[in-house]
C-alpha atoms as a PDB file:
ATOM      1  CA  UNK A   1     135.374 242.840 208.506  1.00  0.00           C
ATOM      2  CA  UNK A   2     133.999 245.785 207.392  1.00  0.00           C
ATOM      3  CA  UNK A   3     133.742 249.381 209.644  1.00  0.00           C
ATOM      4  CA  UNK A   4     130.782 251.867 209.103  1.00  0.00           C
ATOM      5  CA  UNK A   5     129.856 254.375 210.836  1.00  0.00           C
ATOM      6  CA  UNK A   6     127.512 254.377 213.821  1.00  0.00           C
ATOM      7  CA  UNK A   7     124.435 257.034 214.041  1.00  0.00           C
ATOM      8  CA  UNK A   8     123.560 259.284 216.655  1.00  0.00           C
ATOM      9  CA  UNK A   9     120.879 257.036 217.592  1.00  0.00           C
ATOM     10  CA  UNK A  10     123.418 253.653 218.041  1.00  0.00           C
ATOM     11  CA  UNK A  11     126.143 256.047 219.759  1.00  0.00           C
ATOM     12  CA  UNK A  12     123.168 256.648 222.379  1.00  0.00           C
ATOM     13  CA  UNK A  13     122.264 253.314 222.899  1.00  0.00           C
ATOM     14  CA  UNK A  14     125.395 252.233 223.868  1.00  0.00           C
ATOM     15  CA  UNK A  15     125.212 254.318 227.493  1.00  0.00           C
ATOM     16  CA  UNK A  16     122.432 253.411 227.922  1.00  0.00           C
ATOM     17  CA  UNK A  17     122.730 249.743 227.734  1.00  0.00           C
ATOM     18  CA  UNK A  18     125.535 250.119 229.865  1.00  0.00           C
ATOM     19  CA  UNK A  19     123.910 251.966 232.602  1.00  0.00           C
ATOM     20  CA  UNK A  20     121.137 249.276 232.270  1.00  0.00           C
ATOM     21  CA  UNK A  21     123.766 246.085 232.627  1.00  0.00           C
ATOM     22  CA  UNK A  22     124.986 247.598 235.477  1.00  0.00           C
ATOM     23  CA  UNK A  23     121.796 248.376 237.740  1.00  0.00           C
ATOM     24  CA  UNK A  24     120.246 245.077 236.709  1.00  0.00           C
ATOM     25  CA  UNK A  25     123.378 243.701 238.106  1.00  0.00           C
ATOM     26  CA  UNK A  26     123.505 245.890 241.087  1.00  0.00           C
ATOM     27  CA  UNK A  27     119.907 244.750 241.532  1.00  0.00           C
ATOM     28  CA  UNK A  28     120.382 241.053 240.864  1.00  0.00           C
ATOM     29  CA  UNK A  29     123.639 241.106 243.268  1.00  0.00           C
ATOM     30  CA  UNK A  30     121.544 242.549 246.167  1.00  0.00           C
ATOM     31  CA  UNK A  31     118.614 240.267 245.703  1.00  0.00           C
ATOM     32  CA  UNK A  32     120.862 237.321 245.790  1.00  0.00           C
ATOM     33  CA  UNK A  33     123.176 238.609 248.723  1.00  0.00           C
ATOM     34  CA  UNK A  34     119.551 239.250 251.093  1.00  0.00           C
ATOM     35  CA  UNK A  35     118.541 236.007 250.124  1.00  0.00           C
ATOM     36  CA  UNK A  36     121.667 234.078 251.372  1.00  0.00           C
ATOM     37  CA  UNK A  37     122.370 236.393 254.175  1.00  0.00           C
ATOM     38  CA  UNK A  38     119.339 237.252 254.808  1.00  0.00           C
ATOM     39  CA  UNK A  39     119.074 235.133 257.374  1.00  0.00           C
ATOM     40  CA  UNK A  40     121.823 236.300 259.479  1.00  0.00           C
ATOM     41  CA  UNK A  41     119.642 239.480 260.214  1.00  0.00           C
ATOM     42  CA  UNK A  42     116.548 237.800 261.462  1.00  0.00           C
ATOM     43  CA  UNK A  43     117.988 234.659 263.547  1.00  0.00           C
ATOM     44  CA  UNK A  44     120.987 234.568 265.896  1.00  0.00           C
ATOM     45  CA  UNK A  45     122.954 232.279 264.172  1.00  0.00           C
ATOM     46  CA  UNK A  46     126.764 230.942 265.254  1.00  0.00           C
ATOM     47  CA  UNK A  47     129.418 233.187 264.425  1.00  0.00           C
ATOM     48  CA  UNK A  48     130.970 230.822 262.068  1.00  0.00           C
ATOM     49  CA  UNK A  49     127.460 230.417 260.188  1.00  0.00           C
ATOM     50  CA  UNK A  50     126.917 234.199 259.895  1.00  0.00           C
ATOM     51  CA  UNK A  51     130.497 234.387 258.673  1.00  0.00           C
ATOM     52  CA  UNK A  52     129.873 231.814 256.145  1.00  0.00           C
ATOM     53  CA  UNK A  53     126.549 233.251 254.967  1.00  0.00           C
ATOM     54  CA  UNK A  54     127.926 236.886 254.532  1.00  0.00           C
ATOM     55  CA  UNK A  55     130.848 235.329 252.431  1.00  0.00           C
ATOM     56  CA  UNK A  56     129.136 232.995 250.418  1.00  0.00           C
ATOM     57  CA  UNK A  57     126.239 235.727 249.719  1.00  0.00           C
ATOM     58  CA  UNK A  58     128.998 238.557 248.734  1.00  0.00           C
ATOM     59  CA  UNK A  59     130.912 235.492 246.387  1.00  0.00           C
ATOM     60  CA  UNK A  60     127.720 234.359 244.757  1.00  0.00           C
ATOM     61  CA  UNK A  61     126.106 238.134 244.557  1.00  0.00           C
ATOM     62  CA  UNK A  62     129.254 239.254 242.887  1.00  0.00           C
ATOM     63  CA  UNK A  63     129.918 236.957 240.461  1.00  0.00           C
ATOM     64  CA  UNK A  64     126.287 236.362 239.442  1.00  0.00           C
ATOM     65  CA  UNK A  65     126.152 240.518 239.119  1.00  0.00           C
ATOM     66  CA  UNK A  66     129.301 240.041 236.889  1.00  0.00           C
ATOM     67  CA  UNK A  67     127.603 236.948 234.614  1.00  0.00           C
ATOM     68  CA  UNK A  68     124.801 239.667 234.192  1.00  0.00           C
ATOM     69  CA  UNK A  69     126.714 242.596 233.036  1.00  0.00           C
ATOM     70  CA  UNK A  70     128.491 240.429 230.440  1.00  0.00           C
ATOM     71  CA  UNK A  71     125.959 238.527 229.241  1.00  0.00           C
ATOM     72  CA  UNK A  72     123.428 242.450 228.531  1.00  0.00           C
ATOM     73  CA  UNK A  73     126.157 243.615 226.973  1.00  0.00           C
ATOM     74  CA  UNK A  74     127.356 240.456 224.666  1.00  0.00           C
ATOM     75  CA  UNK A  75     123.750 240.399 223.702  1.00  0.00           C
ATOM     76  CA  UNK A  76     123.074 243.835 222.996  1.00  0.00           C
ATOM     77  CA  UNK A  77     126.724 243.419 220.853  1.00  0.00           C
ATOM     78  CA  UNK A  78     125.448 240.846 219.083  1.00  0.00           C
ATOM     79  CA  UNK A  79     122.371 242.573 218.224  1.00  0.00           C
ATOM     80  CA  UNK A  80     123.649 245.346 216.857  1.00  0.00           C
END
């Protein structure tokens, strides 16, 4: 393994990628959440279904937003 130095350029990438893994998550993770709970704002649903809907769209939402961030920055790590 060998270590060289990174240029100005590379060393401003990296924020930037950053920044951009997390607001595509941020906007994948709300997109997701309106779509499953989505419809807990426009029908009156049972309690136990809006419960479930809320849940299920924070668990998927979150963990779909998480798959994102990894898999921007693996990629752009792999790039470069």
């Amino acid at each position: 393994m060998t270590t060289r130095r990174l240029s100005q350029a590379e060393r401003d990438a990296i924020p930037v990628e950053i920044g951009y893994a997390l607001l595509s998550a941020c906007f994948l993770g709300a997109v997701v959440f309106a779509a499953i709970a989505g419809p807990t704002a426009v029908w009156a649903l049972p309690p136990t279904v809006e419960r479930f809907l809320l849940a299920g769209g924070a668990w998927v939402a979150g963990g779909l937003a998480a798959i994102r961030v990894v898999h921007v920055l693996w990629r752009y790590g792999r790039h470069h």
